[in-house]
Protein backbone atom coordinates (compact mmCIF):
# COMPACT_ATOMS: atom_id res chain seq x y z
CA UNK A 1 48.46 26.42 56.37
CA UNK A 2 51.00 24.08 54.78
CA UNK A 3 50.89 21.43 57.11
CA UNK A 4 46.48 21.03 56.52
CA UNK A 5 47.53 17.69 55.34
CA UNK A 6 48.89 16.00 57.97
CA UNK A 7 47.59 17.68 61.22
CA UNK A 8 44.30 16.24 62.89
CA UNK A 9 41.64 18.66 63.33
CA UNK A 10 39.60 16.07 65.52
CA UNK A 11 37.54 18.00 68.19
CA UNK A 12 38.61 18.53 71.77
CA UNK A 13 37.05 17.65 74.76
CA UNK A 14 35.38 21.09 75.31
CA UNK A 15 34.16 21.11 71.41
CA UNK A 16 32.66 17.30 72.23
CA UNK A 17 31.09 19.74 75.17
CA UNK A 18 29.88 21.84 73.29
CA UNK A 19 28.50 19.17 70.76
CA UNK A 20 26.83 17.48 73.10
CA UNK A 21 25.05 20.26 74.53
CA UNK A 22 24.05 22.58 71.39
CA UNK A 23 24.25 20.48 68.72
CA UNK A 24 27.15 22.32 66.67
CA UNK A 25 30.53 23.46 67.05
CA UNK A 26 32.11 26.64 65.83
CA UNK A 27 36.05 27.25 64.38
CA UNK A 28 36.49 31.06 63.55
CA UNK A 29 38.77 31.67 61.19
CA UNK A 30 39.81 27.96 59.93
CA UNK A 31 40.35 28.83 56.43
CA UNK A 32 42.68 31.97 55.70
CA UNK A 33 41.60 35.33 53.97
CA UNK A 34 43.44 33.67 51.30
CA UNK A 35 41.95 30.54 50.84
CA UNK A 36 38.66 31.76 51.14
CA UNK A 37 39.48 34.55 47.91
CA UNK A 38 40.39 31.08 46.03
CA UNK A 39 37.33 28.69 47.22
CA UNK A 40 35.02 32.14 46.66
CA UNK A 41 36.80 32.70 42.71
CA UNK A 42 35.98 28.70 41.87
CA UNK A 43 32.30 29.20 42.73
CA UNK A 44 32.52 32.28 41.11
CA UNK A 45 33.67 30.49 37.78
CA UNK A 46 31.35 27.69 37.87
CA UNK A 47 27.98 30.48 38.51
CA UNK A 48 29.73 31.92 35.68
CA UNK A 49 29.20 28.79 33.65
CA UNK A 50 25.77 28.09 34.49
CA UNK A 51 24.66 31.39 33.63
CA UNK A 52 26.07 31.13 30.67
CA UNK A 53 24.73 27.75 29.98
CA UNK A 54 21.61 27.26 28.05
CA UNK A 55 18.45 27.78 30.37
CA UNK A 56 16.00 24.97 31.48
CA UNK A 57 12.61 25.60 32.49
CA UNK A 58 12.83 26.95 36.50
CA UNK A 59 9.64 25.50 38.79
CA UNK A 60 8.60 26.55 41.85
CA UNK A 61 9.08 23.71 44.14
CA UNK A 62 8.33 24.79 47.89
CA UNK A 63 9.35 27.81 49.20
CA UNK A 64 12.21 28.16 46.60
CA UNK A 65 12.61 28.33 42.71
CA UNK A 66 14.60 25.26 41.13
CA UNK A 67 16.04 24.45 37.37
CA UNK A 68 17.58 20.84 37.31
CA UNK A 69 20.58 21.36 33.83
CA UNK A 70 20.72 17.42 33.37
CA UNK A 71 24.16 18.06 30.98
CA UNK A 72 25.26 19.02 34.03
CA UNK A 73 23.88 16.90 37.00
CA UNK A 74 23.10 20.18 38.85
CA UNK A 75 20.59 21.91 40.84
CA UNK A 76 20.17 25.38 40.26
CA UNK A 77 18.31 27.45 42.85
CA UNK A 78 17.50 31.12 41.74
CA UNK A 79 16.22 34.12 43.86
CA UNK A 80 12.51 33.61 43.84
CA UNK A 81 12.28 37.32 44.22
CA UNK A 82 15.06 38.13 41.38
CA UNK A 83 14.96 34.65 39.10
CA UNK A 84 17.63 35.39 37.26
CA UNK A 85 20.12 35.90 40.10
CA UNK A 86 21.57 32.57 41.89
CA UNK A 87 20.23 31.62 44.50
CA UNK A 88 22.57 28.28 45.20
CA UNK A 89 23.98 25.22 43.36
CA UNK A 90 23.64 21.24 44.39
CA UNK A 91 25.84 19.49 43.84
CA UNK A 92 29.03 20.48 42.58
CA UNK A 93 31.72 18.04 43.24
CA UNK A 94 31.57 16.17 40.45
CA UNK A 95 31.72 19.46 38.19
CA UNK A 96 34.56 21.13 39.95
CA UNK A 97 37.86 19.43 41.12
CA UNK A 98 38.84 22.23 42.81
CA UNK A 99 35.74 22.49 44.92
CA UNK A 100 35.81 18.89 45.43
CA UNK A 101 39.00 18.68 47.06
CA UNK A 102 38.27 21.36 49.23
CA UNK A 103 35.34 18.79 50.84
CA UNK A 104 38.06 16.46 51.96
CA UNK A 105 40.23 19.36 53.53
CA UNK A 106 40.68 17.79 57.16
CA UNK A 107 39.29 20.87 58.63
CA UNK A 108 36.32 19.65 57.56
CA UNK A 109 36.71 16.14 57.83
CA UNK A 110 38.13 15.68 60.89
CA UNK A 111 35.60 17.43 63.23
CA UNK A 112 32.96 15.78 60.74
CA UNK A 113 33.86 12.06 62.02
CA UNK A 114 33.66 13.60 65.70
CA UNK A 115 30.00 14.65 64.73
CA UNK A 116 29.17 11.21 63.07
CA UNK A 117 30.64 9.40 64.95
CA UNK A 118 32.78 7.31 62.06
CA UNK A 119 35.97 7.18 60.74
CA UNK A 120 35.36 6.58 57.43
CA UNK A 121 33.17 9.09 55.86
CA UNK A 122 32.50 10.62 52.35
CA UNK A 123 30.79 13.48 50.62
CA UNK A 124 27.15 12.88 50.34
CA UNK A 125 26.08 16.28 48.87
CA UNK A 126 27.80 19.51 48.54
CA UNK A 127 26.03 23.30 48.05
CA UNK A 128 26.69 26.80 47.79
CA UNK A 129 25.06 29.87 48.97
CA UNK A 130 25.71 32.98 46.96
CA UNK A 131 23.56 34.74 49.37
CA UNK A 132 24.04 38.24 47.17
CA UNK A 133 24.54 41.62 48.60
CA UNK A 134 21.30 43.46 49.10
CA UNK A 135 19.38 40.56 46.98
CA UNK A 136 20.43 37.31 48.67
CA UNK A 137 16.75 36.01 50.08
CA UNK A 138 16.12 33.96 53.54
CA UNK A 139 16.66 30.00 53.86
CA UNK A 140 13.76 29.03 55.65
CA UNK A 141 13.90 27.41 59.08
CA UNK A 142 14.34 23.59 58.58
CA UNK A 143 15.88 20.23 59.62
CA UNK A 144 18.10 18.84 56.81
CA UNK A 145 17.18 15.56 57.79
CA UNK A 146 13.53 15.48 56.03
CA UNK A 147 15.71 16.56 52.54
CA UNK A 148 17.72 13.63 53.28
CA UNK A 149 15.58 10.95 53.99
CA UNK A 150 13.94 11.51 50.74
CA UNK A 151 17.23 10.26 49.21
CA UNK A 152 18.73 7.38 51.76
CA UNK A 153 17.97 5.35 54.76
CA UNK A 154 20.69 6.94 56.76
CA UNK A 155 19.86 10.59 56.69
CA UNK A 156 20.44 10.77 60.56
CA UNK A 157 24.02 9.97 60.13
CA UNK A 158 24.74 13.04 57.79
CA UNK A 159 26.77 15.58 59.13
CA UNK A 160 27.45 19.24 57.69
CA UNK A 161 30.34 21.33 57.73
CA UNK A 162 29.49 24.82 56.68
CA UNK A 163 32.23 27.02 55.68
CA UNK A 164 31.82 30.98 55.18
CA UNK A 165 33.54 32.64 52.44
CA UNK A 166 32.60 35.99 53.74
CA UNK A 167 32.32 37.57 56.88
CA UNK A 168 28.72 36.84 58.32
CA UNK A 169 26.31 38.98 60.53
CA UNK A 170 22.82 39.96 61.22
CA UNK A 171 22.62 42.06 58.55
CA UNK A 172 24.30 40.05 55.62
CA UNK A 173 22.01 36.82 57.34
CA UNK A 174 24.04 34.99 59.23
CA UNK A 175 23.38 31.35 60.27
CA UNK A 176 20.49 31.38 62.57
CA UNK A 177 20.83 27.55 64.92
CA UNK A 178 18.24 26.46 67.70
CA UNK A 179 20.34 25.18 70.01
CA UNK A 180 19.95 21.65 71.52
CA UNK A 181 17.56 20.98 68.47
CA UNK A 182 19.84 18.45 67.23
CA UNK A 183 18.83 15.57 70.12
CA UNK A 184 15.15 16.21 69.84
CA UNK A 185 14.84 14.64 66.67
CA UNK A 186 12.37 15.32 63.80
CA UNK A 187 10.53 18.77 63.98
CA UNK A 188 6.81 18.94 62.55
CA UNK A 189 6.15 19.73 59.51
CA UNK A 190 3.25 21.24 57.09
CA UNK A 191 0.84 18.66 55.87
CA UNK A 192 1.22 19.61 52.30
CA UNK A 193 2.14 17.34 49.54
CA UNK A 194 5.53 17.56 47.42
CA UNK A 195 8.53 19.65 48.53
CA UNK A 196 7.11 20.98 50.75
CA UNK A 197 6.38 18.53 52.99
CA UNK A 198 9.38 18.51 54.12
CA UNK A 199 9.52 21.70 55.16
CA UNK A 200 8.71 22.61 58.93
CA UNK A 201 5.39 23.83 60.67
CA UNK A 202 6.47 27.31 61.56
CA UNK A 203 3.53 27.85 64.02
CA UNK A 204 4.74 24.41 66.32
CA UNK A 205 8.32 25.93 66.94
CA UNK A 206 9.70 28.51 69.10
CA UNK A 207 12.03 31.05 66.86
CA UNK A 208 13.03 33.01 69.86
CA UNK A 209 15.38 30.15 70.65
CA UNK A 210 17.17 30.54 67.41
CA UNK A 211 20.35 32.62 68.33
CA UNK A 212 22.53 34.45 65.33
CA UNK A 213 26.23 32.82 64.24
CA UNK A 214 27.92 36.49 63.64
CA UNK A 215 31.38 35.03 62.25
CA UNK A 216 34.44 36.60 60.28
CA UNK A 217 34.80 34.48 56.88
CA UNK A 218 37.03 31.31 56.80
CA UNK A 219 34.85 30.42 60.02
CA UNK A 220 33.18 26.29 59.73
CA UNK A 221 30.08 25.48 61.29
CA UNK A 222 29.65 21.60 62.02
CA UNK A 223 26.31 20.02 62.79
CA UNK A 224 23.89 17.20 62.12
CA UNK A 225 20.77 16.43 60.09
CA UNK A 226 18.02 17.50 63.10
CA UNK A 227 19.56 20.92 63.99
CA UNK A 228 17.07 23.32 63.48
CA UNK A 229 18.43 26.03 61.64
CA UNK A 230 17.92 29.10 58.90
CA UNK A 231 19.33 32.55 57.72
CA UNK A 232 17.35 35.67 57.31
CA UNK A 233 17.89 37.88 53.77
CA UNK A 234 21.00 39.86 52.97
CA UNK A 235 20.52 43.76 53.62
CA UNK A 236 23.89 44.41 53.10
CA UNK A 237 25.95 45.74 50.69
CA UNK A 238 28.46 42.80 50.59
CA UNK A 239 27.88 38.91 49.53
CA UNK A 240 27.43 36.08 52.65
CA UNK A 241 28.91 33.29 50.16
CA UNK A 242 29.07 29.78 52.26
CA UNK A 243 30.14 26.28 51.67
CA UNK A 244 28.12 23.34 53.04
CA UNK A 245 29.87 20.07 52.69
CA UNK A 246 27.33 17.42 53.87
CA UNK A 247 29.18 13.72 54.67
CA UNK A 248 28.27 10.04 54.86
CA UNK A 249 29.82 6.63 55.97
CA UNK A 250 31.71 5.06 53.48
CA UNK A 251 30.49 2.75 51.34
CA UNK A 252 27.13 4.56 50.28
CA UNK A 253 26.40 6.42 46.92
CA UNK A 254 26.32 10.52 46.36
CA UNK A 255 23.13 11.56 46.34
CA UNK A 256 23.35 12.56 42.69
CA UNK A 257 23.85 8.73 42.29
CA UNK A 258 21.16 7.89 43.92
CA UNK A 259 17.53 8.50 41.43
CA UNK A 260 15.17 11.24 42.32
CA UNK A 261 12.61 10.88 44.39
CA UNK A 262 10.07 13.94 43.13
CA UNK A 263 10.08 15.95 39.85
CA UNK A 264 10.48 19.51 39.94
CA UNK A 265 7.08 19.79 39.08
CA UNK A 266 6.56 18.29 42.44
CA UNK A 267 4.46 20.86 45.49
């Protein structure tokens, strides 16, 4: 699309609808075969790179397996079923130009400020999801806004725009959303100490109201900190790669700015 730069990409009234009423809005097909072969071939490169890197001791932190690589500022989430196969990587802006620019695409942006209701916004953490074919394990069900609060005072104001690289169904584990989660505010969670305290009470929610986000890649998912949401394993023979670009109001630090909260050792 060659005029990305200077269109708006704000939501319409039925998408403010939509918002409103579920909690998340869905653009199929936002992003073109093309540039979703390019975004998919720079998070190639930099998995590449970290698997080449020199290894750091990996901890069990929750339900998931972590390695912080400090020379890099970077999460590194591996398969806790396969740990040498990635699982994700958080964050990456700061490592990738490419990948960075990509955040501030107004495709993203724009329906983002809808969401937040600002006009000013920046990145506050980025991921990806390799999700690997016939390896890639679940997310559990959650509320991002228990990971955020951990790290600022506004985690209800961040936003997420999740973009698929590859096409997504039931059987690659698509996005799973509760709908109408997102007004409800926080979910409960396990009593546990660590990580995983901030991880929600599976027996106090209802996961028949989840409903699947089957969606060809270049598709972008927006949404807020309290929708509940998750994605089961991949049982199929391709990747379900994904972008999440989470955002801010201007004028507070990137999470990777901001110190720690837990060590890895943590839960």
């Amino acid at each position: 699309m060659s005029d990305t730069k200077t269109r708006s990409y704000r939501l319409d009234t039925k998408e403010k609808q939509t918002l409103a009423r579920d909690g998340f809005v869905v653009r199929e097909r936002a992003f073109s075969p093309r540039e979703c072969k390019t975004i998919a071939d720079d998070c190639e490169q930099l998995g590449a790179e970290l698997l080449a890197a020199k290894r750091n001791t990996k901890h069990v932190v929750g339900s998931y397996m972590f390695e912080r690589h400090d020379g890099y500022g970077i999460n590194i989430k591996w398969e806790p079923d396969s740990p040498d196969l990635l699982m994700g990587v958080e964050p990456f802006a700061h490592f990738s130009e490419a990948l960075k620019n990509w955040g501030y695409d107004p495709r993203l942006v724009d329906p983002c400020k809808d969401v937040m209701g600002e006009e000013d916004i920046v990145l506050f953490t980025e991921k990806i999801n390799y999700k690997r074919a016939k390896k890639g394990g679940p997310i559990i069900l959650h509320q991002d806004y228990p990971y955020w609060a951990a790290f600022t005072p506004i985690a209800s104001r961040v936003v997420t725009a999740m973009l698929f690289l590859d096409d997504a169904n039931r059987e690659s584990g698509c996005l799973e959303v509760a709908p109408g989660t997102h007004a409800k505010g926080e979910q409960k969670r396990w009593q546990t100490t660590g990580l995983r305290n901030r991880e929600m009470d599976l027996t106090a929610f209802d996961a028949s109201t989840l409903i699947p986000l089957e969606v060809p890649a270049g598709t972008a998912v927006y949404f807020n900190s309290f929708l509940v949401h998750r994605s089961q394993p991949n049982r199929s023979e391709n990747d379900r790669r994904a972008l999440l670009y989470s955002y801010q109001p201007a004028g507070n630090p990137h999470a990777r700015e901001i110190p720690r909260p837990f060590k890895l050792t943590d839960g």
